[in-house]
Protein backbone atom coordinates (compact mmCIF):
# COMPACT_ATOMS: atom_id res chain seq x y z
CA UNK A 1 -18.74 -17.83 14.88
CA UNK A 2 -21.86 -18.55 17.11
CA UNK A 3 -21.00 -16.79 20.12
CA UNK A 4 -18.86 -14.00 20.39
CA UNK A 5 -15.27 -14.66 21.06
CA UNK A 6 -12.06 -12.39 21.32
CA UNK A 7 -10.37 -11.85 18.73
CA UNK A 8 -6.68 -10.90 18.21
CA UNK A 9 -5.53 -9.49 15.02
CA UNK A 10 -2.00 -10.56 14.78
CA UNK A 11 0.98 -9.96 11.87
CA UNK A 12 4.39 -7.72 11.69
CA UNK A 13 4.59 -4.05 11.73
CA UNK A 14 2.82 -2.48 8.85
CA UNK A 15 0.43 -5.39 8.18
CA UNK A 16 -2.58 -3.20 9.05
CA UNK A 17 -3.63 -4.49 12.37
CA UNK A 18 -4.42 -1.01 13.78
CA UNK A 19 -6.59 -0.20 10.52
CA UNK A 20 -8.20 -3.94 10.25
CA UNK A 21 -9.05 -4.26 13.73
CA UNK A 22 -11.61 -1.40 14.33
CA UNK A 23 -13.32 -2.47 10.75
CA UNK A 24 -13.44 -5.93 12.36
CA UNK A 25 -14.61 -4.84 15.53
CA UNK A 26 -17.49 -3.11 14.16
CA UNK A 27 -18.81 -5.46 11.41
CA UNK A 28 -18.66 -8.22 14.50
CA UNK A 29 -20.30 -5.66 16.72
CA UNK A 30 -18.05 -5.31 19.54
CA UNK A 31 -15.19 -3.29 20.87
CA UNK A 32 -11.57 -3.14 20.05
CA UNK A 33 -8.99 -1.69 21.62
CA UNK A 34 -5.56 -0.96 20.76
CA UNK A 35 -2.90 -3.32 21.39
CA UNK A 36 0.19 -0.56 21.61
CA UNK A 37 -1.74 1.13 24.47
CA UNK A 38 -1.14 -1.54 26.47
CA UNK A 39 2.81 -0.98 25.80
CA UNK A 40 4.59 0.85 28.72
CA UNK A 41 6.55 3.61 28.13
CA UNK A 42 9.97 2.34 28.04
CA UNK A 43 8.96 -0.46 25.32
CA UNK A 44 8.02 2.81 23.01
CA UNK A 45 11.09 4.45 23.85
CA UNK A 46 12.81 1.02 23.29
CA UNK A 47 11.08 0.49 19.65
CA UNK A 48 11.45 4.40 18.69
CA UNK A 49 15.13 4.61 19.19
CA UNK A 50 15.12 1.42 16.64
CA UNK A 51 15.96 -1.46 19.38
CA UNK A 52 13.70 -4.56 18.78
CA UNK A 53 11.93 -5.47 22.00
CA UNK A 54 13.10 -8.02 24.14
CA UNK A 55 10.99 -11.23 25.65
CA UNK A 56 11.51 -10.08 28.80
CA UNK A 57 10.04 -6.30 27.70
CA UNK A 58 7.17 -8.19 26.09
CA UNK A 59 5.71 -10.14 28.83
CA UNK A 60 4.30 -7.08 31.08
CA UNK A 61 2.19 -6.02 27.75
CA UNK A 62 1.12 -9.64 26.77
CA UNK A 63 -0.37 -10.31 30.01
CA UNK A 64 -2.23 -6.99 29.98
CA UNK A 65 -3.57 -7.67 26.79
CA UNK A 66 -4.43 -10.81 28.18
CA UNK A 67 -6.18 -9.19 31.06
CA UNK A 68 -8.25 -6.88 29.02
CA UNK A 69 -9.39 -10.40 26.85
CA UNK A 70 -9.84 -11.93 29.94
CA UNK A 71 -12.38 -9.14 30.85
CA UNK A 72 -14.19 -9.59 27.58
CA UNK A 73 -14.52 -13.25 27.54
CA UNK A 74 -18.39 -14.00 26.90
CA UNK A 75 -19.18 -10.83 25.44
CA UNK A 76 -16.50 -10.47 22.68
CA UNK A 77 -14.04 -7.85 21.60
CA UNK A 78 -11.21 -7.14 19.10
CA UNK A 79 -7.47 -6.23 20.29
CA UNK A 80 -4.40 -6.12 18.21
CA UNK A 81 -1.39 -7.38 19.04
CA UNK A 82 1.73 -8.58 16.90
CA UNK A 83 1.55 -11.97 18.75
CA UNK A 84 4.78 -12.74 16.62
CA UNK A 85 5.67 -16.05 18.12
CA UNK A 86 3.81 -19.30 19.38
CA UNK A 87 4.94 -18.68 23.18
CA UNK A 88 3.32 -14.75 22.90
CA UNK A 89 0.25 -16.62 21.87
CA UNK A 90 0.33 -19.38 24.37
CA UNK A 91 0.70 -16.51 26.83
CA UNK A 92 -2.31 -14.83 25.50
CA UNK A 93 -4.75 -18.09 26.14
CA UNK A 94 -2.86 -18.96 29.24
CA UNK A 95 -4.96 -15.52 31.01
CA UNK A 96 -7.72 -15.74 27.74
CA UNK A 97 -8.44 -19.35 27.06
CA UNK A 98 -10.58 -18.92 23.93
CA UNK A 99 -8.78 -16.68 21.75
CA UNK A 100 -9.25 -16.32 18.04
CA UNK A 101 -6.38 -15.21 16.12
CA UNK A 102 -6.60 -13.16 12.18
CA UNK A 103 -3.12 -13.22 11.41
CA UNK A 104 -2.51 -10.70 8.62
CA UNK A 105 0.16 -11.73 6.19
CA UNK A 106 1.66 -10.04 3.04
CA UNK A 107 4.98 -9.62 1.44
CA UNK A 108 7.80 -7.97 3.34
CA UNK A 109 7.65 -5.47 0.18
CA UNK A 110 4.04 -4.77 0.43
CA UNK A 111 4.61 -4.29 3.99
CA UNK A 112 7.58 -2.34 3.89
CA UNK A 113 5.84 0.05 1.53
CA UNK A 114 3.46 0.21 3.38
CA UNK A 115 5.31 1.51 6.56
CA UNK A 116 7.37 4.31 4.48
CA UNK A 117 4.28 5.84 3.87
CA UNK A 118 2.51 6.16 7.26
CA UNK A 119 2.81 9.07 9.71
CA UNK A 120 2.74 9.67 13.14
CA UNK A 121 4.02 5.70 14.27
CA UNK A 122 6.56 4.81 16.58
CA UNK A 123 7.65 1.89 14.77
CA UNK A 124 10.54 2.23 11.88
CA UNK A 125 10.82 0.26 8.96
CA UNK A 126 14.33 -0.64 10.06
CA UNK A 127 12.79 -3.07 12.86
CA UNK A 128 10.79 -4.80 9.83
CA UNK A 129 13.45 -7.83 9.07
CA UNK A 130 13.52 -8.36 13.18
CA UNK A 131 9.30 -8.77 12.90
CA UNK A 132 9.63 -11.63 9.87
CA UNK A 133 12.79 -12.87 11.74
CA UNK A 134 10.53 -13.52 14.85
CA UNK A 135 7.30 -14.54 13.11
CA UNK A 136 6.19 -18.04 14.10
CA UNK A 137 2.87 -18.22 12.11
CA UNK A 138 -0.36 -19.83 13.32
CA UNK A 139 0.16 -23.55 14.38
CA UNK A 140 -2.87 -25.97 12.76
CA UNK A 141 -3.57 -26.52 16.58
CA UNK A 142 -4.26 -22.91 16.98
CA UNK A 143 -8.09 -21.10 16.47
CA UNK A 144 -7.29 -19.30 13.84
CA UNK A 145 -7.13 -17.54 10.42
CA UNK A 146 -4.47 -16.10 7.92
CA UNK A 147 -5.50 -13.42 5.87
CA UNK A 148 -4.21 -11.66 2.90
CA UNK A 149 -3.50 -7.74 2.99
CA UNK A 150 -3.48 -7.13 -0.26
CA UNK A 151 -6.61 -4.68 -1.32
CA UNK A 152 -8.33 -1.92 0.34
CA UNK A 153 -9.28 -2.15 4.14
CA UNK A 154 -12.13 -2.91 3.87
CA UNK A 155 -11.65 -5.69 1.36
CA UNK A 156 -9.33 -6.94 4.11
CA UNK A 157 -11.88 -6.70 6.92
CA UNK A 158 -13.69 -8.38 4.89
CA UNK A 159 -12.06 -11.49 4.22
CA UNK A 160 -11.56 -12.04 7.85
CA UNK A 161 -15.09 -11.36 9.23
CA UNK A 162 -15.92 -14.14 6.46
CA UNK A 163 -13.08 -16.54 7.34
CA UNK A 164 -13.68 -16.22 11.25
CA UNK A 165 -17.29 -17.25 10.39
CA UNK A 166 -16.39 -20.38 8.26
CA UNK A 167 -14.06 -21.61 11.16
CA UNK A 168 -15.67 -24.30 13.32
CA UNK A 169 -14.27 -24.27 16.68
């Protein structure tokens, strides 16, 4: 990665992406900020009472996430968001041409584990099978890398600082 790009760490619930993306963010030397801030309240409400978000609740937080990538374009930056299907993506680069997507994949089990053991979330295991359900993983047409979230965070921050820089874009 010659110059710096935005990135957007991408996978289901559980996978990490609020734990991966600040590591990331500081080994590539830029800032990161939190894709479920950009959420409005009633999507939180929505996704603590258990009720998978809708398309139409997801396109108000896309597009500010795209805003804030917009914003960063040039100078780099790190933002998480599930970006569970192509279209969420497409919306993404439509206001952030340029994107770079980590999409971090592991088993639903790993995953699900994962989530039982984590405190103070608004997202319940029970909306875990609706995440895979959705999940359109990156396209070959797409900037992009999967990685792995098996091992420690670090390990896993890891791996995708040193698979964003082998991808030639």
């Amino acid at each position: 990665m010659s110059t710096p790009h935005v990135v957007v760490v991408m996978g289901v619930a559980g996978t990490g992406k609020t734990t991966i993306g600040p590591l990331l963010a500081d080994r590539l030397g830029v800032p990161y900020a939190e894709g479920d801030d950009f959420h409005p309240p009633a999507n939180i409400a929505k996704m603590s009472a258990g009720t998978p978000l809708t398309d139409d609740d997801r396109w108000p937080w896309l597009d500010a996430i795209g805003a804030w990538a917009h914003g960063r374009a040039g100078r780099g930056g790190v933002v998480s968001s599930s970006a569970l299907k192509r279209s969420y993506r497409d919306r993404l680069r439509a206001e952030a041409p340029g994107l770079v997507f980590v999409h971090l994949t592991g088993t639903r089990e790993l995953i699900e584990d994962r989530m039982s053991h984590r405190q103070g979330h608004f997202m319940p295991t029970a909306l875990l099978d609706s995440q895979f359900a959705t999940l359109q993983p990156l396209g070959a047409d797409e900037a992009g890398v999967a990685v792995d979230v098996t091992g420690t965070p670090r390990e896993i921050s890891e791996r995708a600082y040193e698979a964003l820089l082998a991808l030639d874009y």
